[in-house]
C-alpha atoms as a PDB file:
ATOM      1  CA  UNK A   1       0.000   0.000   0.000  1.00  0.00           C
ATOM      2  CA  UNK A   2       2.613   2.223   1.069  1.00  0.00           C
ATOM      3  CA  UNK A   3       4.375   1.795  -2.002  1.00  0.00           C
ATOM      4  CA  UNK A   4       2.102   2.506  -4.132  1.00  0.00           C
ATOM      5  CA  UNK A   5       1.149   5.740  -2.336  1.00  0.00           C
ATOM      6  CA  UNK A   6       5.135   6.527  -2.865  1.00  0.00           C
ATOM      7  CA  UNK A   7       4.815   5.516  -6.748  1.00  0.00           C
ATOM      8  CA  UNK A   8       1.422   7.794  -7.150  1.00  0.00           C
ATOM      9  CA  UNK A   9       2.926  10.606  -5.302  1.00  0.00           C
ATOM     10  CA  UNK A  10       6.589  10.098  -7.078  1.00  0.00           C
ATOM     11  CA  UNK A  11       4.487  10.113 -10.968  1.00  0.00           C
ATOM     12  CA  UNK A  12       2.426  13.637  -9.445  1.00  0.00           C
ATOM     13  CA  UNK A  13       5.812  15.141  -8.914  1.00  0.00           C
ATOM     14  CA  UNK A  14       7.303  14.305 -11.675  1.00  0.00           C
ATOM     15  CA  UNK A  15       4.205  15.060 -14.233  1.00  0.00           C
ATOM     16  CA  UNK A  16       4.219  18.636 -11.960  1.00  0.00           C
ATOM     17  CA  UNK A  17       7.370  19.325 -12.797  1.00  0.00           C
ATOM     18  CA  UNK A  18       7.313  19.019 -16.387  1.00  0.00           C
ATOM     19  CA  UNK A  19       3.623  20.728 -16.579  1.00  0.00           C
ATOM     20  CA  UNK A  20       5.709  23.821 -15.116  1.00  0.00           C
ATOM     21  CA  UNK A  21       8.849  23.260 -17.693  1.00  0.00           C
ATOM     22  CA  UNK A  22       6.422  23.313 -20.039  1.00  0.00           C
ATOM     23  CA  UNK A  23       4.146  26.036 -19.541  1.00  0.00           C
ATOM     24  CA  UNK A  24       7.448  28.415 -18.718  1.00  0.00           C
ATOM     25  CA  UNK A  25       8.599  27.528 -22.065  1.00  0.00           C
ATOM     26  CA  UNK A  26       5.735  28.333 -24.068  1.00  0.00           C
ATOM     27  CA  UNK A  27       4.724  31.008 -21.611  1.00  0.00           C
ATOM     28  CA  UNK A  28       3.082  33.860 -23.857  1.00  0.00           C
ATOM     29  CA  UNK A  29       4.056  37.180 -22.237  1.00  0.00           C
ATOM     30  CA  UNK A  30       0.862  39.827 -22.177  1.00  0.00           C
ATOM     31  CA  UNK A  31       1.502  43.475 -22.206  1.00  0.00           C
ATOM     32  CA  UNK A  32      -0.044  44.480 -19.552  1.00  0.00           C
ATOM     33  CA  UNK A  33      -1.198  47.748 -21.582  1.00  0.00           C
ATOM     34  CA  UNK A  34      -4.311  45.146 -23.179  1.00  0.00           C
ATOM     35  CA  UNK A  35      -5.591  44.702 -19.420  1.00  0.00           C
ATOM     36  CA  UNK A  36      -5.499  48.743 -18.533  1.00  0.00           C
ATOM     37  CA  UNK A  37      -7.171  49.271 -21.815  1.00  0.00           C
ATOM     38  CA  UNK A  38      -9.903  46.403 -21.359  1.00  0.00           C
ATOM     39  CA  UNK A  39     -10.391  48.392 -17.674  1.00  0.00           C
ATOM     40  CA  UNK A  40     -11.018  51.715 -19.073  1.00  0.00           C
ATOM     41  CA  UNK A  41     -13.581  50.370 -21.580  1.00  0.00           C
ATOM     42  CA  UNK A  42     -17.418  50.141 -20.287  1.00  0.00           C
ATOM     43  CA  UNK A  43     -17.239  46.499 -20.245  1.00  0.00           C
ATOM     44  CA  UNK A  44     -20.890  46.296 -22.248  1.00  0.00           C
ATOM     45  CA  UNK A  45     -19.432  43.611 -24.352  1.00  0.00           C
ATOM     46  CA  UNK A  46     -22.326  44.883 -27.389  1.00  0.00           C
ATOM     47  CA  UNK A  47     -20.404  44.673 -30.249  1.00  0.00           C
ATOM     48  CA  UNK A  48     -21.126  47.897 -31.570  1.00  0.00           C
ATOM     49  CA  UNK A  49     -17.228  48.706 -32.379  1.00  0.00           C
ATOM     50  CA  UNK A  50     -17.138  45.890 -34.211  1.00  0.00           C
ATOM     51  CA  UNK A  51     -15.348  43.425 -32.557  1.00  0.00           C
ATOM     52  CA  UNK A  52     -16.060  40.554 -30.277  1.00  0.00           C
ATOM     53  CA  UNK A  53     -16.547  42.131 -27.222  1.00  0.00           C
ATOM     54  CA  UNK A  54     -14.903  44.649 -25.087  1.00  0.00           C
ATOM     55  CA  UNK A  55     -11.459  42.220 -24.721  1.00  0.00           C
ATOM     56  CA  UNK A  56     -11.496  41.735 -29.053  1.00  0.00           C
ATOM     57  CA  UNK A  57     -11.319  45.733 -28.678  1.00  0.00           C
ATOM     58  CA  UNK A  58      -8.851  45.912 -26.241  1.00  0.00           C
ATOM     59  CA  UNK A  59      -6.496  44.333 -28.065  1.00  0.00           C
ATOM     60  CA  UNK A  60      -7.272  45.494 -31.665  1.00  0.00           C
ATOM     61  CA  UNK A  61      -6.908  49.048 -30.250  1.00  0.00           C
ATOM     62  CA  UNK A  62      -3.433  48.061 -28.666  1.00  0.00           C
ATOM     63  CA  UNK A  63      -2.486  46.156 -31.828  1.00  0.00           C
ATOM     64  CA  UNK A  64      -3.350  49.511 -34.060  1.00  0.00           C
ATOM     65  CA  UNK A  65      -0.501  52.041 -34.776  1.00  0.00           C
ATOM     66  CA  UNK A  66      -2.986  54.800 -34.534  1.00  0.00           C
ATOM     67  CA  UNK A  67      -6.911  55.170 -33.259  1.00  0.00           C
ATOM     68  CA  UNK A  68      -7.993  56.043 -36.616  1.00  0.00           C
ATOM     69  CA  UNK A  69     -11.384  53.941 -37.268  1.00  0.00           C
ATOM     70  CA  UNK A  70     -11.422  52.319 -33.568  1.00  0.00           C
ATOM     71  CA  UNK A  71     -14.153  54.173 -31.454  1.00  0.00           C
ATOM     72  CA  UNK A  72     -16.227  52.839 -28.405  1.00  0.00           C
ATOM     73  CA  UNK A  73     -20.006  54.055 -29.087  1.00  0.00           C
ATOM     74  CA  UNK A  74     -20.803  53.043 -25.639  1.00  0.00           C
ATOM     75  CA  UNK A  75     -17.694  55.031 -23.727  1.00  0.00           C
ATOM     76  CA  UNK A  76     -17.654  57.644 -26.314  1.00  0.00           C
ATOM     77  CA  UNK A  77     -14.524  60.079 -26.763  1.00  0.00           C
ATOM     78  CA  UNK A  78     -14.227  60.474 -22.745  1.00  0.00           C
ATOM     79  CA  UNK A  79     -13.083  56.402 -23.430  1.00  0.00           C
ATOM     80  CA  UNK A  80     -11.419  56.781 -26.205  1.00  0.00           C
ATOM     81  CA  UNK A  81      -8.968  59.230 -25.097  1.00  0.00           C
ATOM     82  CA  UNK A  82      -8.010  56.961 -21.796  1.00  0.00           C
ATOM     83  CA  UNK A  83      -7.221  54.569 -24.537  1.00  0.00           C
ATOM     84  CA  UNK A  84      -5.189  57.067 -26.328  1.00  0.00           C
ATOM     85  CA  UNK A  85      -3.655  57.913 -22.957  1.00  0.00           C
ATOM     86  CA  UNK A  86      -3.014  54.266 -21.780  1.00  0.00           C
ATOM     87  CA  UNK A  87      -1.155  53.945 -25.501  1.00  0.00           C
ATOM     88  CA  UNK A  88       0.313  57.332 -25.602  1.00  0.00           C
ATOM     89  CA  UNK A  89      -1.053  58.470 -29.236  1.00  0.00           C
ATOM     90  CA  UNK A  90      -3.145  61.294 -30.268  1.00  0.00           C
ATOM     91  CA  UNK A  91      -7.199  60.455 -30.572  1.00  0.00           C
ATOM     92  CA  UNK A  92      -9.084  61.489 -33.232  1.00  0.00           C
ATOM     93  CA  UNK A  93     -12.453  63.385 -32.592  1.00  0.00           C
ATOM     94  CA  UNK A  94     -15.275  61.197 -33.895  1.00  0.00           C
ATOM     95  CA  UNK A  95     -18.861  62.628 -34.159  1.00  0.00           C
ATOM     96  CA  UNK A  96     -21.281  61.430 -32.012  1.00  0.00           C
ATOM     97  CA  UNK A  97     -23.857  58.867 -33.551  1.00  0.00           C
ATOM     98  CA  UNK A  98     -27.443  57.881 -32.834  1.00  0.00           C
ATOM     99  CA  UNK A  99     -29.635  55.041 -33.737  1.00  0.00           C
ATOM    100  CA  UNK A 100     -32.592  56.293 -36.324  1.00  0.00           C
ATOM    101  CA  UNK A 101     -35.542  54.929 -37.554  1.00  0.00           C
ATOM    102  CA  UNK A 102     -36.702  55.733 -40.927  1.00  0.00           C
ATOM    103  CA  UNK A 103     -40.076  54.998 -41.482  1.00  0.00           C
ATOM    104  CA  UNK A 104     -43.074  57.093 -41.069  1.00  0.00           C
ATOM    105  CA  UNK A 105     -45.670  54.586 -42.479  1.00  0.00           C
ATOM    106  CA  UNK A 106     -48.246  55.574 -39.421  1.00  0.00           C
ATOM    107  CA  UNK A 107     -51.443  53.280 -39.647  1.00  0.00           C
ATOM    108  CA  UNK A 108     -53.310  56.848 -41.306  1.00  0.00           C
ATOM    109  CA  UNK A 109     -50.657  57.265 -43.827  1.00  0.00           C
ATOM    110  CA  UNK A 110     -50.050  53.251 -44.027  1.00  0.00           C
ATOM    111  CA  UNK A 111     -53.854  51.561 -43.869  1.00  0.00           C
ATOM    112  CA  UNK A 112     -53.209  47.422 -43.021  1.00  0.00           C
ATOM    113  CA  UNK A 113     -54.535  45.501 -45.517  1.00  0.00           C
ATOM    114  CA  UNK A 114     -54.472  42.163 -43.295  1.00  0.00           C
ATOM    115  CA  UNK A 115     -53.623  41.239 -39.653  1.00  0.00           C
ATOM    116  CA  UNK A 116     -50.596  39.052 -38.914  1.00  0.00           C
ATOM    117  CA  UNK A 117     -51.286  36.075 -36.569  1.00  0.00           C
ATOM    118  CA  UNK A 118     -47.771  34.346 -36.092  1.00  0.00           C
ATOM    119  CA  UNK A 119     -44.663  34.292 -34.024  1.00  0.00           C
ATOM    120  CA  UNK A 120     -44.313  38.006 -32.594  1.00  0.00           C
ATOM    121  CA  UNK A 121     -40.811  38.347 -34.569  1.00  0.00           C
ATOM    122  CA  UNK A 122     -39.867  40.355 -37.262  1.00  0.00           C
ATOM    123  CA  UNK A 123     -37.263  38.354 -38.978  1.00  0.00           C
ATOM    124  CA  UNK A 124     -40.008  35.236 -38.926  1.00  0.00           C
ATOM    125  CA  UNK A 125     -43.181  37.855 -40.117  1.00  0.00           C
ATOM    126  CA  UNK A 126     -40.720  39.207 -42.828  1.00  0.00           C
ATOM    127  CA  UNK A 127     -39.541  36.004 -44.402  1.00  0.00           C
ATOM    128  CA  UNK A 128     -43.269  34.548 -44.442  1.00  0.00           C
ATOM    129  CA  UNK A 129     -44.997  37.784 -46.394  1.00  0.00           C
ATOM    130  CA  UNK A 130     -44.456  41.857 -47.363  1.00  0.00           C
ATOM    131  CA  UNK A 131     -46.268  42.523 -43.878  1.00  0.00           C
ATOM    132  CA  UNK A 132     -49.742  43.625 -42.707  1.00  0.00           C
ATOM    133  CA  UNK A 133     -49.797  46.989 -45.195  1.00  0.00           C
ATOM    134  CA  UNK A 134     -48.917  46.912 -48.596  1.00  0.00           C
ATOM    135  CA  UNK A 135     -45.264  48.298 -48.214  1.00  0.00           C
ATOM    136  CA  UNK A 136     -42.888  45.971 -47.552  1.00  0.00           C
ATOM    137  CA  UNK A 137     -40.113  48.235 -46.480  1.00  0.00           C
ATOM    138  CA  UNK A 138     -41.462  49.639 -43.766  1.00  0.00           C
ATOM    139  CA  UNK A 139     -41.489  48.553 -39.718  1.00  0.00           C
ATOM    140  CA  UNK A 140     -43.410  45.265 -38.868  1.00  0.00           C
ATOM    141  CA  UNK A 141     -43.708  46.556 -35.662  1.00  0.00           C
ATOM    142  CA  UNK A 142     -43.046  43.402 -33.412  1.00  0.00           C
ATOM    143  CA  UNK A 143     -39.876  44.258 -31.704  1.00  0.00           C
ATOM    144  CA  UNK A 144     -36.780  42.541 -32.928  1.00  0.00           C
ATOM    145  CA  UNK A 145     -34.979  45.542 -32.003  1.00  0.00           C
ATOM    146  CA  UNK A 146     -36.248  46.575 -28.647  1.00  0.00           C
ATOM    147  CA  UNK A 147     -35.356  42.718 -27.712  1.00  0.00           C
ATOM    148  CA  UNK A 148     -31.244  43.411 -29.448  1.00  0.00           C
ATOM    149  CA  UNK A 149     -31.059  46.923 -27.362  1.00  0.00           C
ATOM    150  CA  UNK A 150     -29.352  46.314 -23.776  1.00  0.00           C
ATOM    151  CA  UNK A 151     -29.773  50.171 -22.469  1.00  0.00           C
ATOM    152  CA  UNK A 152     -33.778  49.981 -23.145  1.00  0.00           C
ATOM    153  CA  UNK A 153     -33.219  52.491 -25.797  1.00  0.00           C
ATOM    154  CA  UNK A 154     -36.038  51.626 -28.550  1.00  0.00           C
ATOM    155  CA  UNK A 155     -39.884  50.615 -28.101  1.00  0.00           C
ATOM    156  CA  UNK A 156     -42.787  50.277 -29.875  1.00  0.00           C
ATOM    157  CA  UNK A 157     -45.142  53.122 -30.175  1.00  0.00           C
ATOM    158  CA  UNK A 158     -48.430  51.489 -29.531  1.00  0.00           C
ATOM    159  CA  UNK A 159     -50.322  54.498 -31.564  1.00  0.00           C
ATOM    160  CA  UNK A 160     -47.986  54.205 -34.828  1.00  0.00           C
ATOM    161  CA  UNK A 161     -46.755  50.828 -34.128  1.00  0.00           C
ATOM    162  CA  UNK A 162     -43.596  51.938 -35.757  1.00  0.00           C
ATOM    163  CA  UNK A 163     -40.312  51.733 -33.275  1.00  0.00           C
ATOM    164  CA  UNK A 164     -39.098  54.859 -31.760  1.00  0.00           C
ATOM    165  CA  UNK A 165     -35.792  55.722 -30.323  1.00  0.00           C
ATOM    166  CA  UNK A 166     -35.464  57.380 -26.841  1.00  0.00           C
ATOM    167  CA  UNK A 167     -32.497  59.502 -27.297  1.00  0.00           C
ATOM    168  CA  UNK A 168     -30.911  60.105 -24.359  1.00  0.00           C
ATOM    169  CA  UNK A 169     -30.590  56.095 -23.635  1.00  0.00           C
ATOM    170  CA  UNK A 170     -29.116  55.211 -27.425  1.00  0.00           C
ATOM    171  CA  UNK A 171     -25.089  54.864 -27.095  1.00  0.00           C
ATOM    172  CA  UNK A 172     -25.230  54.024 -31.148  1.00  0.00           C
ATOM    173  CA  UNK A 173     -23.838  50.826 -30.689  1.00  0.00           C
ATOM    174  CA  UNK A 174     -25.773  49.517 -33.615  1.00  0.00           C
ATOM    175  CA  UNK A 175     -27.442  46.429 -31.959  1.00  0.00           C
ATOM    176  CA  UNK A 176     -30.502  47.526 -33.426  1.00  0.00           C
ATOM    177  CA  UNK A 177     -29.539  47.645 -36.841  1.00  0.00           C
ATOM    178  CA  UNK A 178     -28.377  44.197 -37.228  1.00  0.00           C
ATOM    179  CA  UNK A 179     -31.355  43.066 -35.788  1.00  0.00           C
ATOM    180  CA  UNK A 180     -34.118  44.702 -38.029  1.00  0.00           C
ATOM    181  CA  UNK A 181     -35.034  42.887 -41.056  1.00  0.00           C
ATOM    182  CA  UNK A 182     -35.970  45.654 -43.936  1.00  0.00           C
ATOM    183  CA  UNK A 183     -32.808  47.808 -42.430  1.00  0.00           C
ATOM    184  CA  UNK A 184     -34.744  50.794 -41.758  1.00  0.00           C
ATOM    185  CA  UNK A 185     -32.515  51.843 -38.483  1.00  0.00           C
ATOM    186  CA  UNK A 186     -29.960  53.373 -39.556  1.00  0.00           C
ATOM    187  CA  UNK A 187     -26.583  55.082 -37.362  1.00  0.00           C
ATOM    188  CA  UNK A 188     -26.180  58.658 -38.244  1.00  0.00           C
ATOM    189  CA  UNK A 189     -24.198  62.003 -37.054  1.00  0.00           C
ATOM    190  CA  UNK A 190     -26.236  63.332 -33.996  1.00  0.00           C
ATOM    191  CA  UNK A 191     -25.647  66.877 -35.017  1.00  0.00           C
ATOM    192  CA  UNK A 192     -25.370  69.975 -32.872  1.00  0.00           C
ATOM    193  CA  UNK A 193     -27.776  70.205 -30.235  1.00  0.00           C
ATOM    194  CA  UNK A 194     -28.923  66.772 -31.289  1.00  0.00           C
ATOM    195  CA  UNK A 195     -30.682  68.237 -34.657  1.00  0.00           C
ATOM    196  CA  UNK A 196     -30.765  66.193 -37.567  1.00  0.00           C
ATOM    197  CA  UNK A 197     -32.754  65.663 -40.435  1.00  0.00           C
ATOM    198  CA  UNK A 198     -33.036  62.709 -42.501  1.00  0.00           C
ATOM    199  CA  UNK A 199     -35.321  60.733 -44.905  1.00  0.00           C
ATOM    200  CA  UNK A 200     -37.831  58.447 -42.994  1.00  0.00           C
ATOM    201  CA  UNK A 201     -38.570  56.434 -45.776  1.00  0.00           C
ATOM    202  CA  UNK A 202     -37.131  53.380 -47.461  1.00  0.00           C
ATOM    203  CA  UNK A 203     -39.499  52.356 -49.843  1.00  0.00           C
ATOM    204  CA  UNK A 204     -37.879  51.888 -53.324  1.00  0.00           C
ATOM    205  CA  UNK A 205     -40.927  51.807 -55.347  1.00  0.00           C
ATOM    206  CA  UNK A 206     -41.704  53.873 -57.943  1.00  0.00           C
ATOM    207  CA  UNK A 207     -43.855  57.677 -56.688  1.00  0.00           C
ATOM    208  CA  UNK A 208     -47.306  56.303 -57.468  1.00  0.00           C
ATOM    209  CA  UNK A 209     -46.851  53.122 -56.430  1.00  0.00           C
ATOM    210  CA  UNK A 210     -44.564  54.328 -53.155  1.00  0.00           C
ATOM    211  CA  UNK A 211     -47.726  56.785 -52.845  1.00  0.00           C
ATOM    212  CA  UNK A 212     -50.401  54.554 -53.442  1.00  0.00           C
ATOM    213  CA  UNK A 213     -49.502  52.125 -50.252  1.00  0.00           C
ATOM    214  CA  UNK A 214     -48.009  54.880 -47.689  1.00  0.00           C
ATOM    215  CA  UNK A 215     -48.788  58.731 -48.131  1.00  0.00           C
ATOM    216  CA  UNK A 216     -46.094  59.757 -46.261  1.00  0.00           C
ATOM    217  CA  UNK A 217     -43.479  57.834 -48.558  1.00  0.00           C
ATOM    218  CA  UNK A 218     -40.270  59.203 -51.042  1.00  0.00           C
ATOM    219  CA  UNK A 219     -41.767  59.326 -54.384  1.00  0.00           C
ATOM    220  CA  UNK A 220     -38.489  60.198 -55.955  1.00  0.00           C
ATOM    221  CA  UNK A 221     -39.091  63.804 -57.249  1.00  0.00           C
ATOM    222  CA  UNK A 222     -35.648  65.286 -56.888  1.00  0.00           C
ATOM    223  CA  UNK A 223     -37.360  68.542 -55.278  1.00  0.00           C
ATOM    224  CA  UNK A 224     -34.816  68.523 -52.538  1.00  0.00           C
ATOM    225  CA  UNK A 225     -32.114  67.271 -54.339  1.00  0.00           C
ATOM    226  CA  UNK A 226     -32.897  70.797 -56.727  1.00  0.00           C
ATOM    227  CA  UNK A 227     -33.496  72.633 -53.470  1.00  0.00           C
ATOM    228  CA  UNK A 228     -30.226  71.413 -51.956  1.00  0.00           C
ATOM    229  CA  UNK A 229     -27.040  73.821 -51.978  1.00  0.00           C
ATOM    230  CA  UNK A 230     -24.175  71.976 -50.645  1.00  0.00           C
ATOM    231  CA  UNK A 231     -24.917  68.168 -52.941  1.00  0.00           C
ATOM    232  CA  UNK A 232     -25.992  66.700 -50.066  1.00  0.00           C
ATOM    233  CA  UNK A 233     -28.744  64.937 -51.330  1.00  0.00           C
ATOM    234  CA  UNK A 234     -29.266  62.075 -54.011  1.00  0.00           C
ATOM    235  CA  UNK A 235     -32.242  59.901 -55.578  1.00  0.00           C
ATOM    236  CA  UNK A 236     -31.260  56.183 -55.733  1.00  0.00           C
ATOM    237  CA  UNK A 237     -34.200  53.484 -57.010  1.00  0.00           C
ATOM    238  CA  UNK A 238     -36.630  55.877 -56.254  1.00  0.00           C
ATOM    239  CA  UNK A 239     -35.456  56.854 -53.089  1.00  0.00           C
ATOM    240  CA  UNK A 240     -33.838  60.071 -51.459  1.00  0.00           C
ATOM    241  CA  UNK A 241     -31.107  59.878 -49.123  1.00  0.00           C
ATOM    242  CA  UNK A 242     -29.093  63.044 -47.379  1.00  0.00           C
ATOM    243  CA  UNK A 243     -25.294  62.314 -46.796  1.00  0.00           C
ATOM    244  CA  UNK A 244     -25.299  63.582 -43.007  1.00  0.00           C
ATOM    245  CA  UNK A 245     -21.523  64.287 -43.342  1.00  0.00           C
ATOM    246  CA  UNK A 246     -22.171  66.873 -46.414  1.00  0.00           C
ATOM    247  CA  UNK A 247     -26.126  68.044 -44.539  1.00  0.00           C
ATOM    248  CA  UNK A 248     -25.861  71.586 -43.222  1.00  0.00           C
ATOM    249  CA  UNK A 249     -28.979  71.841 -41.717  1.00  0.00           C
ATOM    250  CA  UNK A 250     -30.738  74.709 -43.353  1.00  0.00           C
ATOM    251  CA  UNK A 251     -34.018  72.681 -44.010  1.00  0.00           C
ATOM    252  CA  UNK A 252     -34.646  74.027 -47.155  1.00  0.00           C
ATOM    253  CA  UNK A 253     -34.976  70.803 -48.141  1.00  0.00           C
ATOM    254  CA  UNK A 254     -38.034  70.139 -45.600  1.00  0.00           C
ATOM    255  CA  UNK A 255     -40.268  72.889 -46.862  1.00  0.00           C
ATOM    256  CA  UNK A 256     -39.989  71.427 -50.140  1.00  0.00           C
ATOM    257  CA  UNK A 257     -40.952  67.834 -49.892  1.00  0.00           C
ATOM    258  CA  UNK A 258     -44.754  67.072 -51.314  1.00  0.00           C
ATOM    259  CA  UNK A 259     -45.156  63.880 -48.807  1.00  0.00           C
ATOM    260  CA  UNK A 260     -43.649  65.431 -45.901  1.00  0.00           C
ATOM    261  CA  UNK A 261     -41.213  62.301 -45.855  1.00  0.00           C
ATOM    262  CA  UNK A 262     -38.061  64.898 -45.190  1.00  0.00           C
ATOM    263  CA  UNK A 263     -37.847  64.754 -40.974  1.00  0.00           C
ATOM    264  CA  UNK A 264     -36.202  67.494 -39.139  1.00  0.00           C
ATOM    265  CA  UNK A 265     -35.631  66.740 -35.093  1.00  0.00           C
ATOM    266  CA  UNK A 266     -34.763  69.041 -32.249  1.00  0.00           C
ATOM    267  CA  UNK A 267     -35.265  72.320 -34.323  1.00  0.00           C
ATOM    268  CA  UNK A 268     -36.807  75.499 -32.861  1.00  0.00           C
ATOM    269  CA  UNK A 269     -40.342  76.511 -34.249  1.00  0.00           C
ATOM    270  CA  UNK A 270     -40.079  78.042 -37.287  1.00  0.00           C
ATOM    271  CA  UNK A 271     -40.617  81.704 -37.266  1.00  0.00           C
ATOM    272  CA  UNK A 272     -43.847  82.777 -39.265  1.00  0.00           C
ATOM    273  CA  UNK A 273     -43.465  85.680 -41.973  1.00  0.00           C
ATOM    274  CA  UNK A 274     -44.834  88.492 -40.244  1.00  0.00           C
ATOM    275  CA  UNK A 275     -47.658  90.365 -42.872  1.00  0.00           C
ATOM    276  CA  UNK A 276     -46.838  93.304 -44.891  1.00  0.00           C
ATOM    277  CA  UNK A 277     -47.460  97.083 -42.998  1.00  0.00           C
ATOM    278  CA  UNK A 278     -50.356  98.696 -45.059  1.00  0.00           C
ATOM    279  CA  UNK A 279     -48.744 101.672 -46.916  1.00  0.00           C
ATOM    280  CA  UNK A 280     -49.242 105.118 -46.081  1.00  0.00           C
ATOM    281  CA  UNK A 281     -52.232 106.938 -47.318  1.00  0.00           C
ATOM    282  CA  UNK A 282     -51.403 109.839 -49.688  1.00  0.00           C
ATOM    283  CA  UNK A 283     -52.426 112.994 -48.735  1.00  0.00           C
ATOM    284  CA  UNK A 284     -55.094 114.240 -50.501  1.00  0.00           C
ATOM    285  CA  UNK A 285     -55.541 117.437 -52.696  1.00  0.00           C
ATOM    286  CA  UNK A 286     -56.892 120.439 -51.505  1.00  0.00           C
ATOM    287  CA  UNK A 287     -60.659 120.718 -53.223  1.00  0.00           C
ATOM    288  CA  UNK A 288     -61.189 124.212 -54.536  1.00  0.00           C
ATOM    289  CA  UNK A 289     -63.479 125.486 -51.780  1.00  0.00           C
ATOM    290  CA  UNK A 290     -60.446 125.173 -49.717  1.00  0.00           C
ATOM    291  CA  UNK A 291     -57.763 126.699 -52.111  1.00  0.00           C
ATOM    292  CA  UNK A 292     -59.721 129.304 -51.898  1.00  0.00           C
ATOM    293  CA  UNK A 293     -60.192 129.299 -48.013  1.00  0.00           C
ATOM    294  CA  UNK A 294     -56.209 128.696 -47.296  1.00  0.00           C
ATOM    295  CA  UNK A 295     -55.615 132.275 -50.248  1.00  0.00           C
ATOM    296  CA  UNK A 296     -52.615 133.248 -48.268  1.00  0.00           C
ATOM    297  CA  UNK A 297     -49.001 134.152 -49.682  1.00  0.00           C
ATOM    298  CA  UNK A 298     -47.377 131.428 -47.633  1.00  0.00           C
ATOM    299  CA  UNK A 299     -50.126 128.936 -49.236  1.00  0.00           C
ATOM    300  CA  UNK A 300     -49.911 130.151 -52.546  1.00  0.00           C
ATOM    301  CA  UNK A 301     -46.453 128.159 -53.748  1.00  0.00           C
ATOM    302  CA  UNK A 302     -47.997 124.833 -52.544  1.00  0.00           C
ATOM    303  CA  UNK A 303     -51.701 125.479 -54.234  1.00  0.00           C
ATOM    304  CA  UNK A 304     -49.851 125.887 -57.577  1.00  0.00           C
ATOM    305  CA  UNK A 305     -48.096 122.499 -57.160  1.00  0.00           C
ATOM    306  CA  UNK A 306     -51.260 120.978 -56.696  1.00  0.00           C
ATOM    307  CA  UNK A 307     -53.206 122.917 -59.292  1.00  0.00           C
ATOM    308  CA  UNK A 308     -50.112 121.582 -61.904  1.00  0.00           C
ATOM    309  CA  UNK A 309     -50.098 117.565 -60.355  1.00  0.00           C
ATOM    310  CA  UNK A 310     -54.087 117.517 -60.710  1.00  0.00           C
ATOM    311  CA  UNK A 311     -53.551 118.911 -64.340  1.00  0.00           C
ATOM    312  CA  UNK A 312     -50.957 116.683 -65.989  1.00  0.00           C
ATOM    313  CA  UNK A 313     -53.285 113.431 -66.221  1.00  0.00           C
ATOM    314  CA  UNK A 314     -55.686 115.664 -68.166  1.00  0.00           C
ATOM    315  CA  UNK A 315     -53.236 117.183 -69.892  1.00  0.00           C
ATOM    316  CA  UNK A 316     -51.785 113.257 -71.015  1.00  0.00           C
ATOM    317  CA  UNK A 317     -54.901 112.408 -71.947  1.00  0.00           C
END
């Protein structure tokens, strides 16, 4: 017995000692830069930078010469420059981006046709049929992307039934754009003070068609693009999109949409034309009762400019 206690224990030592050879020879030595950088991050592990998590991140942004293209949407620049900080680069300013949906197919401007009865899922409603109106690139309405978001950032309006984005709460990290299935979220710049405008449509059918289904839809008629000063504005298949990194925000292009499908958010009221002041009444001339009434020298000079203005018309005719 007490030999083969002595054996065991003899084979542990030995297979302990070569375990530890071992691992000291293929030990892989971590900078220890990675593990400050994986600290700073927010640790939401979303995958809105792109990468696998907040350690696939970590190390791409401590792999990466420069910050150029690498950006947290959940830290934001406070994040990004403790990561430029912890690597001792310079950080590039990235805009801020939010989460937007574009689709204004309310059930007035977008009548259902049918009512689904299926699984409450918008990927399963949207490979079965075109939906329960008659455009098939608008919202279904059944919350693929409120289940993705992990800050409770999106819902369902139960009036529209079209999702809605509560702005404060979105960190852009795109969760809800890989989730919906006609890609009408879209990230975009969140502009000064949070203003933006953009095209809430994405229905690629021709205007009468587009029109015919959803009366708030793009019908393609190049008014903004016309009414657009800086090119920031194209028609693709019918559709209108505005580049938000060429957009300077003068809403011309709003006034000039026929569907209203051109949103602007965050804006102050628009300030009403005030109405024309009436003009002046002329004077009128003295009659001749009171010519001859006001027969004074100091009147005289000004009765003769009358008596010649009254006479010229006459005298033209």
């Amino acid at each position: 017995m007490y030999i083969a206690i002595i054996l065991l224990g003899t084979v542990g030592a030995i297979a302990a000692l070569i375990l530890f050879a071992v691992s000291k020879k293929f030990e892989v030595h971590e900078d220890p830069r990675i593990g400050q950088i994986q600290e700073a991050l927010p640790g939401a592990n979303c995958g809105g930078c792109g990468f696998p998590g907040c350690g696939g991140f970590a190390n791409a942004c401590f792999k990466a010469e420069a910050l150029d293209g690498l950006y947290c949407p959940v830290g934001g620049q406070d994040v990004m420059k403790k990561v430029a900080e912890i690597k001792g680069v310079a950080v590039v300013a990235a805009a801020p981006k939010i989460a937007v949906v574009r689709c204004n197919g309310t059930c007035e401007a977008r009548p259902r046709t049918n009512t689904y009865d299926g699984a409450s899922n918008c990927t399963i409603a949207a490979s079965l049929y075109r939906g329960e109106t008659g455009c098939s690139f608008g919202c279904f309405g059944l919350g693929d992307c409120v289940d993705a978001c992990e800050f409770d950032a999106i819902h369902i309006n139960p009036v529209t039934r079209i999702a809605e984005v509560v702005e404060d709460k979105c960190v852009a990290c795109g969760a809800c754009v890989k989730a919906c299935p006609t890609k009408i979220i879209e990230l975009r710049k969140k502009g000064p003070k949070s203003r933006r405008i953009f095209v809430s449509c994405m229905n690629k059918d021709k205007g009468g068609v587009a029109r015919k289904v959803c009366s708030n839809a793009c019908i393609g008629c190049a008014r903004c693009v016309k009414e657009c000063a800086f090119e920031a504005i194209t028609v693709t298949s019918n559709l209108a999109y505005i580049d938000d990194t060429k957009c300077r925000l003068c809403r011309k292009c709003v006034v000039v949409c026929p569907t209203k499908a051109i949103h602007e958010l965050n804006f102050p009221p628009r300030k009403e034309p005030k109405p024309d002041a009436p003009k002046a009444a002329a004077p009128a001339a003295l009659s001749l009762v009171e010519a001859a009434r006001a027969n004074t020298p100091a009147a005289k000079p000004a009765l003769a400019e009358t008596a010649v203005a009254t006479a010229e018309p006459a005298v033209k005719d």
